[in-house]
C-alpha atoms as a PDB file:
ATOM      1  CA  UNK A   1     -29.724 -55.976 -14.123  1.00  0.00           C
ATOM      2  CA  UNK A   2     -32.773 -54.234 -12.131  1.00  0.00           C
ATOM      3  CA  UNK A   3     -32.423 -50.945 -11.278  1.00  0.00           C
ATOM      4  CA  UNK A   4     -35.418 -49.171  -8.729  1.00  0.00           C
ATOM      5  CA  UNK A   5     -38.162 -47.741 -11.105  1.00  0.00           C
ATOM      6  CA  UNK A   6     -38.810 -44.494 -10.626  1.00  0.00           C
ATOM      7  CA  UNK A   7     -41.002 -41.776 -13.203  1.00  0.00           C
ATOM      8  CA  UNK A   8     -39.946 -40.647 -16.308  1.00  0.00           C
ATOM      9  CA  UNK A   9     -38.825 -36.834 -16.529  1.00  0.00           C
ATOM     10  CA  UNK A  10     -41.145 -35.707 -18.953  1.00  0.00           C
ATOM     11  CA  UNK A  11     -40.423 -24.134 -31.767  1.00  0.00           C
ATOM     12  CA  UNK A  12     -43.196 -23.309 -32.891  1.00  0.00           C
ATOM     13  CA  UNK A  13     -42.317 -19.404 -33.846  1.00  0.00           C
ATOM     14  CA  UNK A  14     -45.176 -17.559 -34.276  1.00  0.00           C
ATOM     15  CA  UNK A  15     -45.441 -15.425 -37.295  1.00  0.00           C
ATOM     16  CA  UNK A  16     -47.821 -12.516 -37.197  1.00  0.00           C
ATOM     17  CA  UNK A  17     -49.062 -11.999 -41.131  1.00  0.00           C
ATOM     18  CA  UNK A  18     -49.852  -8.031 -41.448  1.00  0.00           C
ATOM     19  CA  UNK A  19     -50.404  -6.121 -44.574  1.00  0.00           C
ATOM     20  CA  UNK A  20     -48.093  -3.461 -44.955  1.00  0.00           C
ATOM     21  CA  UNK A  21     -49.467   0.237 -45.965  1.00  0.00           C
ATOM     22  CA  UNK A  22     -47.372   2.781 -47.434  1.00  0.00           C
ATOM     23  CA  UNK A  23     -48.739   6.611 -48.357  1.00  0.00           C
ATOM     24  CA  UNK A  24     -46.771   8.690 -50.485  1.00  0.00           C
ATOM     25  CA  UNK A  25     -47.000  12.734 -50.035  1.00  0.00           C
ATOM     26  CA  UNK A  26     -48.569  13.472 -53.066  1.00  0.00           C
ATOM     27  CA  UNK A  27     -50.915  15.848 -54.203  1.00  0.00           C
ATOM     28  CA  UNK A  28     -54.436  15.125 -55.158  1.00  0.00           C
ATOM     29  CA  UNK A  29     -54.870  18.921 -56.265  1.00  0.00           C
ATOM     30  CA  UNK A  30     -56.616  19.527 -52.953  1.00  0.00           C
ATOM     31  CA  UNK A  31     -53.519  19.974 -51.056  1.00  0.00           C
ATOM     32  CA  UNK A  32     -54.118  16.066 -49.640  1.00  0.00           C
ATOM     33  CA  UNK A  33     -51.833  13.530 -49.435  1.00  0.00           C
ATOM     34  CA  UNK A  34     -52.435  10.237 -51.477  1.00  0.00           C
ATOM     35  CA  UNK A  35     -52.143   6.470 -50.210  1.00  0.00           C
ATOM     36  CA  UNK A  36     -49.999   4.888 -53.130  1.00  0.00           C
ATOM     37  CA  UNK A  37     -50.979   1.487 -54.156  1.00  0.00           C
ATOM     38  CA  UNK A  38     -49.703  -1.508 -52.093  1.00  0.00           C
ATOM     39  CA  UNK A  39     -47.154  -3.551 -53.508  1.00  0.00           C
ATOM     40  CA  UNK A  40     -47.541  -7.052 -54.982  1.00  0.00           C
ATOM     41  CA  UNK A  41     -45.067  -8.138 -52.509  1.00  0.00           C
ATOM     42  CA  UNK A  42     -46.174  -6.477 -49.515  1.00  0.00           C
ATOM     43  CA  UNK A  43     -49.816  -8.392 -49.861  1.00  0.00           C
ATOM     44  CA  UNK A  44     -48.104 -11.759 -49.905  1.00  0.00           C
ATOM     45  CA  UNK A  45     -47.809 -13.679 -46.353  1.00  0.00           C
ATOM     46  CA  UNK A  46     -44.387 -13.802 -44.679  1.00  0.00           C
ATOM     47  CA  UNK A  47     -42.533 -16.903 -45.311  1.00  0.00           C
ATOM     48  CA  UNK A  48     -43.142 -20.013 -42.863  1.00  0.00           C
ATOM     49  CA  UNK A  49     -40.015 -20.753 -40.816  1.00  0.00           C
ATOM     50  CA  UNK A  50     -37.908 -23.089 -41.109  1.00  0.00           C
ATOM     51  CA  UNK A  51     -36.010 -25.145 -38.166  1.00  0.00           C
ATOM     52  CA  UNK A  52     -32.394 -24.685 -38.677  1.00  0.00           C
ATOM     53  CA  UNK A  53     -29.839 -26.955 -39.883  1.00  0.00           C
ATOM     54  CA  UNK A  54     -27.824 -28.935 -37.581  1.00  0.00           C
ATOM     55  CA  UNK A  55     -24.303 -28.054 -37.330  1.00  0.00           C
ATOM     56  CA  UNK A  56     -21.430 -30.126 -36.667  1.00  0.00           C
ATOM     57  CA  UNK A  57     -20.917 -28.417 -33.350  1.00  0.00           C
ATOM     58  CA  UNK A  58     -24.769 -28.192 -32.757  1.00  0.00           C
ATOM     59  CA  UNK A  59     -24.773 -31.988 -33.266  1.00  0.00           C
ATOM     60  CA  UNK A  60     -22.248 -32.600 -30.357  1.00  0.00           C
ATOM     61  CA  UNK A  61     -23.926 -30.231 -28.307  1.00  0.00           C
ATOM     62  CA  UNK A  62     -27.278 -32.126 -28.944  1.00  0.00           C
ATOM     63  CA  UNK A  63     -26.072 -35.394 -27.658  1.00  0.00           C
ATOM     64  CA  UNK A  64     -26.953 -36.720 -24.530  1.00  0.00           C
ATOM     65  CA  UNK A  65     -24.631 -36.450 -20.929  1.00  0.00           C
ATOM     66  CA  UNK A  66     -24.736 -39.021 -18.284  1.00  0.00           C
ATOM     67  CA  UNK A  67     -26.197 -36.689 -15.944  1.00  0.00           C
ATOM     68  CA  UNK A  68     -29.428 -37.324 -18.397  1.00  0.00           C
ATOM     69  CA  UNK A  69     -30.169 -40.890 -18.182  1.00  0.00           C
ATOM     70  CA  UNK A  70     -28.849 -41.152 -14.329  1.00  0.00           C
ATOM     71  CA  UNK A  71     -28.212 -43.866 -12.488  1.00  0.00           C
ATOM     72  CA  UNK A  72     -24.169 -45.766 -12.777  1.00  0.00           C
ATOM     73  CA  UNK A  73     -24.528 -44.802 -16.520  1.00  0.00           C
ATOM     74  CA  UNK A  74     -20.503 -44.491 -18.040  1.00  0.00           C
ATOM     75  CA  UNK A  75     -18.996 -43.303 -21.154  1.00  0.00           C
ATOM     76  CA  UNK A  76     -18.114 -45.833 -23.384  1.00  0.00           C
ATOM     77  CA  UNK A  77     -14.870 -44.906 -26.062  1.00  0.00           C
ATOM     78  CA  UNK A  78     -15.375 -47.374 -28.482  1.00  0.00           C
ATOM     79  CA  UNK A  79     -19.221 -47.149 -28.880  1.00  0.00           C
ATOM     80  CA  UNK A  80     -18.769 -46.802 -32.974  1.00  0.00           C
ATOM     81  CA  UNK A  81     -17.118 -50.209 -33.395  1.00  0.00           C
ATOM     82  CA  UNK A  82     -20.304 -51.740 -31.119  1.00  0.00           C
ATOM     83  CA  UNK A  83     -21.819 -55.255 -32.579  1.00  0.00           C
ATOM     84  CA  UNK A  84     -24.414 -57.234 -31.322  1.00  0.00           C
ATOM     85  CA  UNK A  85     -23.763 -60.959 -32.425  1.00  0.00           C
ATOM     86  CA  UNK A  86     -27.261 -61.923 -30.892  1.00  0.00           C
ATOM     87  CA  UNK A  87     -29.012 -59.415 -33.594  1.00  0.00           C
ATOM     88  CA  UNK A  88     -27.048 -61.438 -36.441  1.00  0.00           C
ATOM     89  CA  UNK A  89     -29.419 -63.789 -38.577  1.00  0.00           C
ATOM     90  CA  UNK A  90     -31.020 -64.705 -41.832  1.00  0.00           C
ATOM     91  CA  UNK A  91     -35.002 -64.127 -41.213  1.00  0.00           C
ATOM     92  CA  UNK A  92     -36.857 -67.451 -41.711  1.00  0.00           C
ATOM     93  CA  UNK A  93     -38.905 -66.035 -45.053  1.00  0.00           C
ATOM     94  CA  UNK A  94     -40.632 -69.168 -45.207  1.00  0.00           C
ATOM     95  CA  UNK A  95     -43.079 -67.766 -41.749  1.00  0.00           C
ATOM     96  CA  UNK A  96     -44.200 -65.368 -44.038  1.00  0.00           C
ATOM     97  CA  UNK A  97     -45.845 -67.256 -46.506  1.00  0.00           C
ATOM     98  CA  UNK A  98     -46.687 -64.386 -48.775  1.00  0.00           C
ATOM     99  CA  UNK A  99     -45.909 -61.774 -46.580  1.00  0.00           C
ATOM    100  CA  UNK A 100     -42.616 -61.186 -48.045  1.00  0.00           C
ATOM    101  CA  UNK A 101     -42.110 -57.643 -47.374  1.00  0.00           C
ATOM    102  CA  UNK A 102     -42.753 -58.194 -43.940  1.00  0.00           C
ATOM    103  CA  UNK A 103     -39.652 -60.675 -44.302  1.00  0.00           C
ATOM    104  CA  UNK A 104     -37.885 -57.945 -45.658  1.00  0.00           C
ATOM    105  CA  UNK A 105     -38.578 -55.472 -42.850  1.00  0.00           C
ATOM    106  CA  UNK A 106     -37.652 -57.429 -40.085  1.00  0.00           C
ATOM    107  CA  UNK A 107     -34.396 -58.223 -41.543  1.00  0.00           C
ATOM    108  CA  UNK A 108     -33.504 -54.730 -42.191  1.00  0.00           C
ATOM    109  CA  UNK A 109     -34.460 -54.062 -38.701  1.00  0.00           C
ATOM    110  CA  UNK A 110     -32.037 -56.967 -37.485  1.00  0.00           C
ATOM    111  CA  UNK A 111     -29.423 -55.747 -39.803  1.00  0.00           C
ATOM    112  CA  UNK A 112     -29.934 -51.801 -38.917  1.00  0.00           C
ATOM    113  CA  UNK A 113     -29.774 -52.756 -35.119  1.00  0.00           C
ATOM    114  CA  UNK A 114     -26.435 -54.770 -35.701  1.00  0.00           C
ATOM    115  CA  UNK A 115     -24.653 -52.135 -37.611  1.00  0.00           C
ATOM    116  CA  UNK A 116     -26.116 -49.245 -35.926  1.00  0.00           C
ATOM    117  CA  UNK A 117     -27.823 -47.586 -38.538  1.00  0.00           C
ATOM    118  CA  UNK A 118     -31.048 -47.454 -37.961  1.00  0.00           C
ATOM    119  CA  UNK A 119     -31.258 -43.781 -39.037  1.00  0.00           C
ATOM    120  CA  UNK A 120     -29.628 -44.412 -42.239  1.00  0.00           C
ATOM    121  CA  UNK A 121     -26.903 -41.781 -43.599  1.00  0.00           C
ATOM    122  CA  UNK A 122     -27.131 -38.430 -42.315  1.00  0.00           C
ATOM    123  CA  UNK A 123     -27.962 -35.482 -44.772  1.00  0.00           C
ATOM    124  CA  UNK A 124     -25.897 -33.184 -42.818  1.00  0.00           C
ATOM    125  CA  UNK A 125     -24.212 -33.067 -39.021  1.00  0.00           C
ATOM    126  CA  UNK A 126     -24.356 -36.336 -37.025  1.00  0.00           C
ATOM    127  CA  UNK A 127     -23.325 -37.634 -33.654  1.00  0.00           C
ATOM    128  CA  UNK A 128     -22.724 -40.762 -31.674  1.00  0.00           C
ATOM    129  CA  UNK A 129     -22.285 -41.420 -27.999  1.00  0.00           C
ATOM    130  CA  UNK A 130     -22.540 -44.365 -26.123  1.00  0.00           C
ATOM    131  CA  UNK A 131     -23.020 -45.377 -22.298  1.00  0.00           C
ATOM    132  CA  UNK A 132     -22.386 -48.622 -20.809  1.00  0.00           C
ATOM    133  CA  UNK A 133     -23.817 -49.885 -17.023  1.00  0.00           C
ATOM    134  CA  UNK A 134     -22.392 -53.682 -16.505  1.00  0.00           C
ATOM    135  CA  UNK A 135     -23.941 -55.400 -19.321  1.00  0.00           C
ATOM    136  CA  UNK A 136     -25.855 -53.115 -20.691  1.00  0.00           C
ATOM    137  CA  UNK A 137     -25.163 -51.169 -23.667  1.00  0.00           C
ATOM    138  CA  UNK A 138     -26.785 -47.210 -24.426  1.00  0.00           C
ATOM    139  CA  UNK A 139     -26.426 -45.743 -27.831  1.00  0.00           C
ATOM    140  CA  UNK A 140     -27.088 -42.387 -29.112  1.00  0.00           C
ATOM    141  CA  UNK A 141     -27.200 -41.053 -32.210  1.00  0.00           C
ATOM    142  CA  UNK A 142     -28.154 -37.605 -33.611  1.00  0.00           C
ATOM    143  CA  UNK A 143     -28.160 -36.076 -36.576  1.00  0.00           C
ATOM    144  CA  UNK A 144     -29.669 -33.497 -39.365  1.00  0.00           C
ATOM    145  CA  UNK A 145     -31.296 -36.693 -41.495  1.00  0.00           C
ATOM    146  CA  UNK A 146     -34.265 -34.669 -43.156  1.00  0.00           C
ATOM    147  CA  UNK A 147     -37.589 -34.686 -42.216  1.00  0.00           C
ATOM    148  CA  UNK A 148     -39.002 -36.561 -45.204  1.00  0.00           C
ATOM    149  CA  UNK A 149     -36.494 -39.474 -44.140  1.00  0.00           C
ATOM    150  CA  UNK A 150     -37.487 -39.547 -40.133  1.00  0.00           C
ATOM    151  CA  UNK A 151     -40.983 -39.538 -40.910  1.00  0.00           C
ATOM    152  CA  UNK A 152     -40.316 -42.474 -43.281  1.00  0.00           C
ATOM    153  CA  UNK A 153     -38.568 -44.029 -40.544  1.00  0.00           C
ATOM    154  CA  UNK A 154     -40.658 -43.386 -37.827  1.00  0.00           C
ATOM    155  CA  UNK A 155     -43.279 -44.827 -39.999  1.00  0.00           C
ATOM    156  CA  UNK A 156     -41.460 -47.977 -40.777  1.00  0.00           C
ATOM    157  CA  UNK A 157     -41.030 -48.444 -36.895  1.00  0.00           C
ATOM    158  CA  UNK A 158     -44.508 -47.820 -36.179  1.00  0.00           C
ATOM    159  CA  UNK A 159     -45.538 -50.924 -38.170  1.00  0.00           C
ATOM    160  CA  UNK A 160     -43.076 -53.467 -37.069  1.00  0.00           C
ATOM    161  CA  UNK A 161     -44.996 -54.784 -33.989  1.00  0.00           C
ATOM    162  CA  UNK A 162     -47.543 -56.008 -36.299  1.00  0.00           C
ATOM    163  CA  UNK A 163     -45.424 -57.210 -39.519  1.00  0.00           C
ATOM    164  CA  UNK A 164     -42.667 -58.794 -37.417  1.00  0.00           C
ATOM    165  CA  UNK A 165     -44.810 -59.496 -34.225  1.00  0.00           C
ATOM    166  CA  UNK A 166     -42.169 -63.030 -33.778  1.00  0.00           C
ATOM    167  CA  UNK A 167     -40.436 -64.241 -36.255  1.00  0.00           C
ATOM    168  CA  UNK A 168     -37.324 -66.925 -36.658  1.00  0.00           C
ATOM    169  CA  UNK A 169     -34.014 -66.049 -37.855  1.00  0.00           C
ATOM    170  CA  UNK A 170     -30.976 -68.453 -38.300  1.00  0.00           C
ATOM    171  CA  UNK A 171     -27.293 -67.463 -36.673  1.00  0.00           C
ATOM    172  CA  UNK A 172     -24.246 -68.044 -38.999  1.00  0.00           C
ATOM    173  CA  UNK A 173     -24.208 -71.072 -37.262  1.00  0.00           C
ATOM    174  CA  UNK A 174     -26.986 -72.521 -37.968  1.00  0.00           C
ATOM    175  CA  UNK A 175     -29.068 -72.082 -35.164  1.00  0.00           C
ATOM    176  CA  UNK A 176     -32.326 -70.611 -34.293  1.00  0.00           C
ATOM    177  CA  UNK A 177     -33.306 -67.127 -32.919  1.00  0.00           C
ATOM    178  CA  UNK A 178     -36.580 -66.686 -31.542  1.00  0.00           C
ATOM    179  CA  UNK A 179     -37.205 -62.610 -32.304  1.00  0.00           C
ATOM    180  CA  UNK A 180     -40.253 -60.636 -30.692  1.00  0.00           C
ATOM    181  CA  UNK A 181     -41.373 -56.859 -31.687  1.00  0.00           C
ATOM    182  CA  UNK A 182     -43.851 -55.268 -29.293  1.00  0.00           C
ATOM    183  CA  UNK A 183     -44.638 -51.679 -28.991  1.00  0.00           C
ATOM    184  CA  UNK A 184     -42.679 -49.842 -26.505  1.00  0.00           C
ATOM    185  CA  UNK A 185     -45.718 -46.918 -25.085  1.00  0.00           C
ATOM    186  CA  UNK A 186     -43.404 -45.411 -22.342  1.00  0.00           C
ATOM    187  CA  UNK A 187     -41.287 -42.559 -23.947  1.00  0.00           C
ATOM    188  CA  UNK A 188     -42.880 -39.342 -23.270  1.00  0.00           C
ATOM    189  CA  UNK A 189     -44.336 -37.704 -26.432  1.00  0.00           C
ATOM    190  CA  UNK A 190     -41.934 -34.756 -26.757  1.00  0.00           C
ATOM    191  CA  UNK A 191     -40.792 -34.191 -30.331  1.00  0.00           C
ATOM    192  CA  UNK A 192     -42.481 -33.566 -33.431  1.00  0.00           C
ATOM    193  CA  UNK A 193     -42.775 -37.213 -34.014  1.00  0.00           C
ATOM    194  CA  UNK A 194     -41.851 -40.353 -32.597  1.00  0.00           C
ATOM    195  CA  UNK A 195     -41.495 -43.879 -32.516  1.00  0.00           C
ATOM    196  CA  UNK A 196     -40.627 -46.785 -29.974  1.00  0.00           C
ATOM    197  CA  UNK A 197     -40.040 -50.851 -29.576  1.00  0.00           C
ATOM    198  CA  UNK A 198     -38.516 -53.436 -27.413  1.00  0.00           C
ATOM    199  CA  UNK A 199     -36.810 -56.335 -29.250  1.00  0.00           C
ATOM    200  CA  UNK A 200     -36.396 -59.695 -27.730  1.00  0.00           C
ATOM    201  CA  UNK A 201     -33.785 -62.208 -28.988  1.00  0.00           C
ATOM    202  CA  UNK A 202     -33.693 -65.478 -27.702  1.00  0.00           C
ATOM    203  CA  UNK A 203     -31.215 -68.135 -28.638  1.00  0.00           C
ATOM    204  CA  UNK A 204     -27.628 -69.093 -27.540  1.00  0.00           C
ATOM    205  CA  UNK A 205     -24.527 -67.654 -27.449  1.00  0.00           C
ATOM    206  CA  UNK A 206     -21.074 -69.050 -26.792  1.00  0.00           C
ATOM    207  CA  UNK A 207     -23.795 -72.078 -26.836  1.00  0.00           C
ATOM    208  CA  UNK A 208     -25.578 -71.158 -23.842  1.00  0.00           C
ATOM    209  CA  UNK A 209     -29.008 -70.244 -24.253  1.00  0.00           C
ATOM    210  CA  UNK A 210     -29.271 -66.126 -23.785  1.00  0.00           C
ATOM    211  CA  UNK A 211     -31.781 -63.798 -23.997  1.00  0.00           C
ATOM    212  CA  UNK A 212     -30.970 -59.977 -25.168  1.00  0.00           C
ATOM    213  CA  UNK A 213     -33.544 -57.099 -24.691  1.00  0.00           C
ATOM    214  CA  UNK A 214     -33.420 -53.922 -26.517  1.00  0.00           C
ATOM    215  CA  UNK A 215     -35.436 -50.586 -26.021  1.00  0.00           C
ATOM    216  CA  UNK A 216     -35.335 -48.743 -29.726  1.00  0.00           C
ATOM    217  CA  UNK A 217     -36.469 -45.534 -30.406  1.00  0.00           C
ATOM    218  CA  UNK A 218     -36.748 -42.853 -32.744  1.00  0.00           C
ATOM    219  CA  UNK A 219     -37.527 -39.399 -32.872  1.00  0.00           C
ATOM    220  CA  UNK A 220     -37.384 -36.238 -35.026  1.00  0.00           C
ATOM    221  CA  UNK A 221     -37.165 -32.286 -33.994  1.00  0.00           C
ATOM    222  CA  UNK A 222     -37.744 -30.276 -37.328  1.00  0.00           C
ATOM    223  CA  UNK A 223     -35.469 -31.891 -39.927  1.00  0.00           C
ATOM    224  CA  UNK A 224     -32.997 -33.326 -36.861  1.00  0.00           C
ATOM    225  CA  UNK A 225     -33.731 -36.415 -35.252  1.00  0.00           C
ATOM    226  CA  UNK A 226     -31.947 -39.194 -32.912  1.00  0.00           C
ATOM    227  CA  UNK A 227     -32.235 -42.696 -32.192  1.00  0.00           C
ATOM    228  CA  UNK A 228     -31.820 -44.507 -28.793  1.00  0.00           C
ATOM    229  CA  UNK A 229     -30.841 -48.338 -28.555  1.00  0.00           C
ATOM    230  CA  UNK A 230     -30.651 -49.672 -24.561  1.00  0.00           C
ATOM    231  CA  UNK A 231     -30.352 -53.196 -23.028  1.00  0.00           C
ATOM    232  CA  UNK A 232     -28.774 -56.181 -23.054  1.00  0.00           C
ATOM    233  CA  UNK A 233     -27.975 -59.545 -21.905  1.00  0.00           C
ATOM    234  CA  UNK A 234     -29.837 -58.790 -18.468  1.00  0.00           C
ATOM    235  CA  UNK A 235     -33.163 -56.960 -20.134  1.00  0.00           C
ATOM    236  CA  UNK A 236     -33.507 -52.881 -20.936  1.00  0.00           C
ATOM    237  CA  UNK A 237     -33.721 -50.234 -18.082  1.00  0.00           C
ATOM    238  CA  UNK A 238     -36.643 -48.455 -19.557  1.00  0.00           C
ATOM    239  CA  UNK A 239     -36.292 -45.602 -17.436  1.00  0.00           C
ATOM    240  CA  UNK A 240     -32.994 -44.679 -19.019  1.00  0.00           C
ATOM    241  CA  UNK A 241     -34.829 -44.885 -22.406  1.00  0.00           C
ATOM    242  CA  UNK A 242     -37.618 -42.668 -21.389  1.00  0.00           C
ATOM    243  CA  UNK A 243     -35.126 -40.032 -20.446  1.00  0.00           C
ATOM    244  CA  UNK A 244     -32.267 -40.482 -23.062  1.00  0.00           C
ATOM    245  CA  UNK A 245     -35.767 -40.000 -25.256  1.00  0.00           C
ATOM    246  CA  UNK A 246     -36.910 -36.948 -23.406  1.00  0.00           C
ATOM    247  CA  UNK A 247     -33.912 -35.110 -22.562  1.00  0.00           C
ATOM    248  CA  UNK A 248     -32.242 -35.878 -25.931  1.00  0.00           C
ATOM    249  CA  UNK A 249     -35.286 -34.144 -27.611  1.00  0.00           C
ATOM    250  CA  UNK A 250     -35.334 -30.980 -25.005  1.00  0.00           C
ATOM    251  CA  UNK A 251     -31.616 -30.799 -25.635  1.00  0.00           C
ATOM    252  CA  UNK A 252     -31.771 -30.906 -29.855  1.00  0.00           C
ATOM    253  CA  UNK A 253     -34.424 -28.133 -29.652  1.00  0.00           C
ATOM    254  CA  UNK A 254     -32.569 -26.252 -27.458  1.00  0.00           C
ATOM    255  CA  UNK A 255     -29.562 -26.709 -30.242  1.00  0.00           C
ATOM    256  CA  UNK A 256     -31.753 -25.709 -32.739  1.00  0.00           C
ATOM    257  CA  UNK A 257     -33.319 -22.576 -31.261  1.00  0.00           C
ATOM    258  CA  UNK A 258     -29.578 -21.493 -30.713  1.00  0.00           C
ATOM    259  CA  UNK A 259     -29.192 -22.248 -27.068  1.00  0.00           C
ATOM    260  CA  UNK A 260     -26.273 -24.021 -25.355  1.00  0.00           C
ATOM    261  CA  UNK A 261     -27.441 -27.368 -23.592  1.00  0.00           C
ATOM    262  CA  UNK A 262     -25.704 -28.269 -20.447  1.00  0.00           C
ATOM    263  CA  UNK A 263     -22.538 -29.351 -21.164  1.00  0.00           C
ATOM    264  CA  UNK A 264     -20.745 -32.883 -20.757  1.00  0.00           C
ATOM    265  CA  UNK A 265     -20.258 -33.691 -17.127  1.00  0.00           C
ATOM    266  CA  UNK A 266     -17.484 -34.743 -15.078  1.00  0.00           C
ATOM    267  CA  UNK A 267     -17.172 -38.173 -14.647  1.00  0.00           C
ATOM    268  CA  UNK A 268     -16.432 -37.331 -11.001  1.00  0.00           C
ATOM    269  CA  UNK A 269     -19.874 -35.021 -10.592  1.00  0.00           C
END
């Protein structure tokens, strides 16, 4: 599928630390009034903020419309059940050689991509939507996973161009996948971290030789963060990723700062 290319769409709170004075109306014998000695706790520094937590309704709210990632993008109703065959294999440790945690990580990408959990299990609120344009598959998922946990993820991400650059793994019926891991540089920088990847997969299926391309990416907002899987058997529209990726971070900040995203379009707008 080819779709005309066009650009991608590209809370801090600011605490002011005073000290706090007090004077008491007492008399220093002269009639004077005397400052009484600042409190222990008025010379400590205001707490830092903290982003809020994600509520359930927050978490719906957070989650992506068509109206963000344009084009003939639909709702999809059973996006939860969503399986990949292509993405199923045993990683070929043997390539390795004595890299065998980099074995390890590519097959917990494969399997995370398959079962659509690349985030893990959410700490708190989560949310799922999914879009679908001919062959082509878009899934969204939010969700209040902590922030020690998306920056571990993130991380993980980060590092899979180079420890699972192309790699074999073996279908349940016995043949070969050809999988490739480059960086993915497009998404616009707008949350508090963030990661991205395309992921080839070449081999057969219904035993004709196929090809399915995913965009992947993952970013956090404070302790929130979503992930964003798009493409299929005809390659990735990486214009929808860039602004499922931007728009899905401008709308969980604007959930998180208490404001009301725009809400779920018509399908007839």
């Amino acid at each position: 599928m080819t779709r005309p290319s066009r650009p991608a769409r590209v809370l801090a709170t600011a605490l002011a630390a005073g000290t706090l004075f007090a004077t008491a109306a007492c008399s220093d014998g002269s009639g004077a009034p005397e400052a009484a000695p600042v409190s222990p706790a008025a010379e400590r520094p205001p707490a830092p903020s903290r982003t809020p937590a994600l509520t359930g309704a927050g978490a719906q709210a957070a989650l992506i419309t068509p109206a963000d990632i344009e084009d003939d993008w639909q709702l999809a109703a059973d996006a939860a059940t969503w399986r990949n065959q292509m993405l199923v294999g045993r990683v070929d440790v043997a390539e390795f050689l004595t890299a065998k945690a980099a074995a390890a990580d590519c097959q917990r990408l494969l399997d995370s991509l398959y079962s659509d959990t690349l985030l893990g299990r959410a700490t708190g609120a989560s949310g799922l939507r999914g879009f679908t344009s001919q062959d082509s598959r878009l899934l969204y998922q939010v969700g209040d996973y902590g922030q020690a946990k998306m920056d571990a993820t993130i991380d993980w991400l980060k590092g899979l161009p180079e420890k699972c650059n192309q790699f074999t793994a073996t279908a349940s019926d016995g043949s070969k996948r050809t999988v490739q891991v480059v960086e993915y540089k497009e998404p616009p920088k707008v949350a508090d971290a963030l990661a991205a990847l395309t992921v080839t997969v070449q081999g057969t299926s219904n035993g004709q030789p196929a090809t399915t391309t995913l965009d992947v990416a993952a970013f956090r907002v404070g302790a929130s963060g979503a992930a964003v899987t798009n493409g299929g058997l005809s390659g990735a529209d990486h214009d929808s990723t860039a602004l499922a990726v931007q728009n899905g971070a401008q709308r969980l900040k604007d959930v998180l700062a208490g404001k009301t995203p725009a809400p779920l379009p018509s399908q007839f707008d």
